[in-house]
C-alpha atoms as a PDB file:
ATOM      1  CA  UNK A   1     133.779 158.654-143.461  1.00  0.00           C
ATOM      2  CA  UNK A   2     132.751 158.792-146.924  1.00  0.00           C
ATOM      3  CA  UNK A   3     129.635 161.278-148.342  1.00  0.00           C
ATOM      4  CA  UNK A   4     127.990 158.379-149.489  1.00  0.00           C
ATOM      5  CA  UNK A   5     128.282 156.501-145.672  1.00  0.00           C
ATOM      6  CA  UNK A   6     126.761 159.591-144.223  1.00  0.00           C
ATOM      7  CA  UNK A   7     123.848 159.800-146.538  1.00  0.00           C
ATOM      8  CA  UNK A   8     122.980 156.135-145.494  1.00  0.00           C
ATOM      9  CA  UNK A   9     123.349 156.827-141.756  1.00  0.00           C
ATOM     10  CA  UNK A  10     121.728 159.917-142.012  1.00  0.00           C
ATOM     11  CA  UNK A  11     118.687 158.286-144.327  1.00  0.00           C
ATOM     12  CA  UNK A  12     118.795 155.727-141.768  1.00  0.00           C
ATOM     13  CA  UNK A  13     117.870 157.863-138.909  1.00  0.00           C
ATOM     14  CA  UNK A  14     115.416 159.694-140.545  1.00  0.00           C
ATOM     15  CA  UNK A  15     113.466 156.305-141.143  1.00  0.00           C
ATOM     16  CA  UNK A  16     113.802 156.177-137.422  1.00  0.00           C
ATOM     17  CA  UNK A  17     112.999 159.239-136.746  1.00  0.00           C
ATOM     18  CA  UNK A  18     109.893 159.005-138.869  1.00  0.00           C
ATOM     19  CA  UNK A  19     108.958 156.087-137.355  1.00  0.00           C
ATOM     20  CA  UNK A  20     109.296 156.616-133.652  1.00  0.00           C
ATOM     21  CA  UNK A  21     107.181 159.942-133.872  1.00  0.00           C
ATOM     22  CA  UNK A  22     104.217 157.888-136.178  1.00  0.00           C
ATOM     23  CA  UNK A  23     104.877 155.632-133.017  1.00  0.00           C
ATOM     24  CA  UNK A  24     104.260 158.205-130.414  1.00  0.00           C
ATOM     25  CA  UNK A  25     101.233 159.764-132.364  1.00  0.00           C
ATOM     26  CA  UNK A  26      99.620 156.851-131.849  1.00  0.00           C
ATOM     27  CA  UNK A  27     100.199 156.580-128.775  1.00  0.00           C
ATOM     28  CA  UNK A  28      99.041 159.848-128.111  1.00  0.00           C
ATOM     29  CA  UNK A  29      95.624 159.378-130.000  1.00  0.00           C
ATOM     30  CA  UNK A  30      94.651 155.850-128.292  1.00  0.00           C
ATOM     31  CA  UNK A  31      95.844 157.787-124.403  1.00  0.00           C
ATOM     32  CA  UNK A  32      92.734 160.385-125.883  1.00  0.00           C
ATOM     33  CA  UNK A  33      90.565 157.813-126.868  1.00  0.00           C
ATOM     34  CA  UNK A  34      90.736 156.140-123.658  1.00  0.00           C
ATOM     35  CA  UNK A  35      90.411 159.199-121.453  1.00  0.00           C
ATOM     36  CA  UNK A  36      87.498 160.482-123.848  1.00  0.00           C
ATOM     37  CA  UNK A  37      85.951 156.943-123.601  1.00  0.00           C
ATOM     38  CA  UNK A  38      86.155 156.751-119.410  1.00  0.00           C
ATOM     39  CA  UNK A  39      85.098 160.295-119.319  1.00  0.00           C
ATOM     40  CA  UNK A  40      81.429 158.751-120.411  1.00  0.00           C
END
């Protein structure tokens, strides 16, 4: 594998990285919002 084929796989996964935590933050925050909103 070349330096420049790891760079892309590597950039790669940090886009998915990125994106799948943004993804579970979200998640997180509407679970709260719900359990904040049936707590009233």
């Amino acid at each position: 594998m070349s330096i420049n084929q790891l760079n892309a796989l590597f950039r790669d996964f940090m886009q998915f990285y990125a994106y799948f935590f943004s993804f579970l933050n979200s998640q997180k925050l509407i679970m709260q919002e719900l359990y904040f909103l049936s707590a009233f």
